[in-house]
Protein backbone atom coordinates (compact mmCIF):
# COMPACT_ATOMS: atom_id res chain seq x y z
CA UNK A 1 -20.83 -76.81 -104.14
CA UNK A 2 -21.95 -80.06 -102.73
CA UNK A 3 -19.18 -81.99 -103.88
CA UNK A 4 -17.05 -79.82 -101.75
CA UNK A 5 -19.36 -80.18 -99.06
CA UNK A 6 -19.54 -83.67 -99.31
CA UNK A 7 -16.03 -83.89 -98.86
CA UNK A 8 -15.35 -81.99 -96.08
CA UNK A 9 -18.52 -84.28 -94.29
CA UNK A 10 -16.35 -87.42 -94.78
CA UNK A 11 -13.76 -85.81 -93.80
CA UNK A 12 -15.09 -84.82 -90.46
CA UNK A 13 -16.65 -87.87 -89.83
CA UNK A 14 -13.00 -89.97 -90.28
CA UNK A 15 -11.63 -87.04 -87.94
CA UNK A 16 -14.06 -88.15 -85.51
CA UNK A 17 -13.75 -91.58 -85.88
CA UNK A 18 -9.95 -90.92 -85.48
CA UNK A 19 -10.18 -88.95 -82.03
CA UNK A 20 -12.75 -91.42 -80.67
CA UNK A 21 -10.55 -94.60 -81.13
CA UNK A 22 -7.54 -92.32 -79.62
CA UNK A 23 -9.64 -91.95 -76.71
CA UNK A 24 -10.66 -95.46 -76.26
CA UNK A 25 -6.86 -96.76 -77.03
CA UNK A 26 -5.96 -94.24 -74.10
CA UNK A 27 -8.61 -95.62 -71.43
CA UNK A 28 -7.68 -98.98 -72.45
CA UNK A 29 -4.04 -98.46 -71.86
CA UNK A 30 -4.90 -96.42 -68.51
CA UNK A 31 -7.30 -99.19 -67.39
CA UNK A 32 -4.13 -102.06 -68.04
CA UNK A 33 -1.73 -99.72 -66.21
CA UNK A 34 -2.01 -101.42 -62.64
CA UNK A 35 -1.81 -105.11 -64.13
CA UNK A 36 1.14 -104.26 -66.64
CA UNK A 37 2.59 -102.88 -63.30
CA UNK A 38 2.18 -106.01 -61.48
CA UNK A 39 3.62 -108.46 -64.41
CA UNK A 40 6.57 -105.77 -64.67
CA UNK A 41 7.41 -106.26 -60.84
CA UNK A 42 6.89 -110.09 -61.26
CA UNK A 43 8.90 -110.00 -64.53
CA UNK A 44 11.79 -108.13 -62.39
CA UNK A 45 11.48 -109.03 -58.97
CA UNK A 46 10.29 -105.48 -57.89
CA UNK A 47 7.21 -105.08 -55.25
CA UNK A 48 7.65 -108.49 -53.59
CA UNK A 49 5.15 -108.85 -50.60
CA UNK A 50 6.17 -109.35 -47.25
CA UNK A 51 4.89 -112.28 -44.83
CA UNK A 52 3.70 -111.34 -41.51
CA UNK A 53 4.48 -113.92 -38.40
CA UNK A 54 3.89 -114.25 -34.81
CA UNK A 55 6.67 -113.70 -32.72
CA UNK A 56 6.15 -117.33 -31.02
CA UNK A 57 5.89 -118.69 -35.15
CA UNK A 58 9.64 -116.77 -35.63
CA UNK A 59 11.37 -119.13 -33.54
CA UNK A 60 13.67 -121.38 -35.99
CA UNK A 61 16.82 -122.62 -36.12
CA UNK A 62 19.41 -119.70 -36.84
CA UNK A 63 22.44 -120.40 -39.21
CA UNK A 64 25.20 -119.27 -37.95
CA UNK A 65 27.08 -120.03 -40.69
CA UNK A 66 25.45 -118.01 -43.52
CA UNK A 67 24.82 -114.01 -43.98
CA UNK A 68 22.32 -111.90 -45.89
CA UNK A 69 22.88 -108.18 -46.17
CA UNK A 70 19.78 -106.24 -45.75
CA UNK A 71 19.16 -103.09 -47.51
CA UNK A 72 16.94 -100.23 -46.07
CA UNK A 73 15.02 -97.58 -48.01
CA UNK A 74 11.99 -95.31 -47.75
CA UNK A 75 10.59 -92.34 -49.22
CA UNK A 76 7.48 -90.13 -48.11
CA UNK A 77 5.34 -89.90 -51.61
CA UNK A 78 4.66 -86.35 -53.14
CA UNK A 79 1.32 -85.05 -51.22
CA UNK A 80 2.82 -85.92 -47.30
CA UNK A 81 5.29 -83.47 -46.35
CA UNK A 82 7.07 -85.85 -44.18
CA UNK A 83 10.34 -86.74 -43.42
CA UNK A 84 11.09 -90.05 -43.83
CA UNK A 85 14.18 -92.06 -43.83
CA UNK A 86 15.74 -95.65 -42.17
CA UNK A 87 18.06 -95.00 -39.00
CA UNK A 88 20.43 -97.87 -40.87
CA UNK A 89 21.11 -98.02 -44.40
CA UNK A 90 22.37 -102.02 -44.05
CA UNK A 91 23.05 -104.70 -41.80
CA UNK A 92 24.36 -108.27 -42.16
CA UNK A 93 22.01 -110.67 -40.39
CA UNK A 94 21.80 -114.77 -40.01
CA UNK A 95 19.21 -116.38 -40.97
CA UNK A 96 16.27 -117.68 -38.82
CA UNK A 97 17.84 -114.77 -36.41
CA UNK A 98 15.25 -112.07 -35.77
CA UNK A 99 16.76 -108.41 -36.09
CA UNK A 100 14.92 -104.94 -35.15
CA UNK A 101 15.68 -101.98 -37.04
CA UNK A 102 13.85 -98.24 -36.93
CA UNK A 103 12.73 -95.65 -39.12
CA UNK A 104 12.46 -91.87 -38.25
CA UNK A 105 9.75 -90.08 -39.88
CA UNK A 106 8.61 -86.06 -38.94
CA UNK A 107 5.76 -84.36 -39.48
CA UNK A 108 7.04 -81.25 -41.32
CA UNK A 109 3.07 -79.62 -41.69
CA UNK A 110 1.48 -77.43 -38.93
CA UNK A 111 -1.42 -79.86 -38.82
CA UNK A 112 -1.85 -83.66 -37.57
CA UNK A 113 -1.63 -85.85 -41.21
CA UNK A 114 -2.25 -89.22 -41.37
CA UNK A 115 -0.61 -91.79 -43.80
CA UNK A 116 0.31 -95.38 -44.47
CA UNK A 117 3.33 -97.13 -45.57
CA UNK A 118 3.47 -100.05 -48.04
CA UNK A 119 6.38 -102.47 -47.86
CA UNK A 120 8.16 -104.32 -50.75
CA UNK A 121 11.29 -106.58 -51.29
CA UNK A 122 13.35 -107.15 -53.88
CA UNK A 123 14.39 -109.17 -55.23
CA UNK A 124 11.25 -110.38 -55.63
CA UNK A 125 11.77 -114.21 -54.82
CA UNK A 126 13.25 -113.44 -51.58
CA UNK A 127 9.86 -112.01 -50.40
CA UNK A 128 8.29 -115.21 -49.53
CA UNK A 129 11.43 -115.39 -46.93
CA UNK A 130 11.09 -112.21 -45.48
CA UNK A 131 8.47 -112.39 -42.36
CA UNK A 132 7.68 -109.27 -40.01
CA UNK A 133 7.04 -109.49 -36.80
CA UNK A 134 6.10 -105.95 -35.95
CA UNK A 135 6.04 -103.34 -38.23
CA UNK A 136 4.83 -99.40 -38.31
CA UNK A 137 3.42 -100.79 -41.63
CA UNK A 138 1.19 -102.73 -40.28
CA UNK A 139 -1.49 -99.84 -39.26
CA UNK A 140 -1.78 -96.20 -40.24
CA UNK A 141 0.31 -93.84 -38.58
CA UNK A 142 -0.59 -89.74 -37.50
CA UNK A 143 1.64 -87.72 -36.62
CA UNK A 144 0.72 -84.37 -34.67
CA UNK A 145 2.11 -81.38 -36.26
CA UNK A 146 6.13 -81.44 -35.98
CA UNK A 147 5.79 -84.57 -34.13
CA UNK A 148 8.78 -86.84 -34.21
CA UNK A 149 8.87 -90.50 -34.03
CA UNK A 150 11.11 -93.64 -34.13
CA UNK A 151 9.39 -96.71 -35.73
CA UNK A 152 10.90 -100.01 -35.20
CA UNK A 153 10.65 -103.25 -37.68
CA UNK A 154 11.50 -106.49 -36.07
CA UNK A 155 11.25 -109.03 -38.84
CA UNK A 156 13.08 -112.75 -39.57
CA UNK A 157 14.66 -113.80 -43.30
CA UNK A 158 13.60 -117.48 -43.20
CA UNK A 159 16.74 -119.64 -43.41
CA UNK A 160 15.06 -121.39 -46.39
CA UNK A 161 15.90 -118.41 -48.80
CA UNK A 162 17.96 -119.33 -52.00
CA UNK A 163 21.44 -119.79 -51.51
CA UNK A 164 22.09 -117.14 -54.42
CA UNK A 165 20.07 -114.85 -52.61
CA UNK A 166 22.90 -112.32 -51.21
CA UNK A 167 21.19 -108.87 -50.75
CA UNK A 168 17.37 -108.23 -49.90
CA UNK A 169 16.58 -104.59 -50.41
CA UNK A 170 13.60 -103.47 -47.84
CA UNK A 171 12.02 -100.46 -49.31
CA UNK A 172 8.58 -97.90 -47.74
CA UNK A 173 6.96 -96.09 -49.60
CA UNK A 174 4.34 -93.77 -47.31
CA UNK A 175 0.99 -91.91 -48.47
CA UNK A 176 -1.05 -89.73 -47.29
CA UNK A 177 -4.26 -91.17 -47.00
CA UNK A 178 -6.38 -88.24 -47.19
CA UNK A 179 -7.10 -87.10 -50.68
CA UNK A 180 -8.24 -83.42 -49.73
CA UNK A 181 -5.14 -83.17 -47.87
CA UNK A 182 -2.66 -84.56 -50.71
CA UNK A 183 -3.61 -82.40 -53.08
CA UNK A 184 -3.06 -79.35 -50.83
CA UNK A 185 0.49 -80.43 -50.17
CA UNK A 186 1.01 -81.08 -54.41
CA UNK A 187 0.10 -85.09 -54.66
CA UNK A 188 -2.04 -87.47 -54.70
CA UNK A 189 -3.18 -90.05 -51.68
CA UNK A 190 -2.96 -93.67 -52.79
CA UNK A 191 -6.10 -95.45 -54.09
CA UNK A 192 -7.15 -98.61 -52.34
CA UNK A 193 -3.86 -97.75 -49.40
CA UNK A 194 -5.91 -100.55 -46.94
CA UNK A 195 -6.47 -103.09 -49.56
CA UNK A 196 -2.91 -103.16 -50.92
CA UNK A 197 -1.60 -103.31 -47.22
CA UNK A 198 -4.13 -106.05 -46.24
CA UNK A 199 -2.82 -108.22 -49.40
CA UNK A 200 0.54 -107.47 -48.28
CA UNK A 201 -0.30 -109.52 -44.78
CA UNK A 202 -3.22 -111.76 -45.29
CA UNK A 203 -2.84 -113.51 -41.98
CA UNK A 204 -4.42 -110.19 -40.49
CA UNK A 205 -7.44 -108.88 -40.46
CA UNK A 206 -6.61 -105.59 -40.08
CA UNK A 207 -4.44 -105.64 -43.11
CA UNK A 208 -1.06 -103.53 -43.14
């Protein structure tokens, strides 16, 4: 009998020793989740950060003889039941010229949410190029229930980008920023919304 037992002992014990490095594999690979994100967007131009200017700094020479087409998207993230969507889905613009588009978003809950969007470019070497001016991005927004409201984005593509560089794709992506209140509507609110939005525009304190 205690050869048996002995057996099953060892057994147990590599069973256990089995599970627990499954469960530190799986907090190591949750842990390197946000930095393997960030080397994938770098690897594929994805998530490129936009500059923030002062109207009097946009001022450049425009060049009239080149155009970029610029892409709009945006999405409201699972946990903010808002509607959210550019007014223009492209335009062709000059460099050094500065353009103003808008956004419409709605508040489709019967209660005042608040949320914040985070810009990226792509591709991602274009980013560097791409300066706002004034953007709903910039600060948090809240909406009143089934409030409406036209956003505008006045921004500049430097007239240094690459020559190769045809298309820049401007893409939102909002959050709630309440976590009690994205989990009600089925999501999650985004960790750390005010520090990813102040790296996004380090020339402000405020972040955005």
């Amino acid at each position: 009998m205690t050869a048996p037992q002995d057996k099953r002992s060892a057994d147990n014990r590599r069973l256990a020793l089995k599970l627990g490095g499954v469960t530190l594999a799986m907090f190591a690979f949750g842990f390197a989740l946000a930095p393997m994100y960030d080397l994938m967007c770098d690897a594929f131009g994805l998530n490129g950060k936009t500059g923030r200017i002062e109207e009097p700094a946009a001022t450049q020479a425009v060049d009239m003889e080149r155009t970029v087409t610029v892409e709009f998207t945006g999405l409201a993230t699972s946990g903010l039941p808002w509607e959210f969507k550019p007014l223009v889905k492209k335009i062709e613009v000059h460099p050094g010229k500065m353009t103003e588009v808008s956004y419409l978003v709605r508040n489709l809950a019967p209660e005042e949410i608040t949320g914040q969007a985070i810009p990226s470019v792509a591709p991602g070497i274009s980013a560097a190029h791409f300066n706002k001016i004034e953007c709903f991005c910039f600060t948090q927004q809240t909406l009143k229930p089934g409030e409406t409201r036209e956003m505008p984005v006045r921004f500049v593509v430097d007239a240094g980008l690459d020559k190769d560089v045809h298309t820049i794709t401007l893409s939102y992506s909002f959050f709630n920023t309440n976590k009690l209140s994205a989990k009600k509507y089925g999501g999650a609110a985004m960790e750390q919304v005010e520090d990813h939005a102040h790296h996004a525009h380090p020339a402000t304190a405020s972040g955005g």
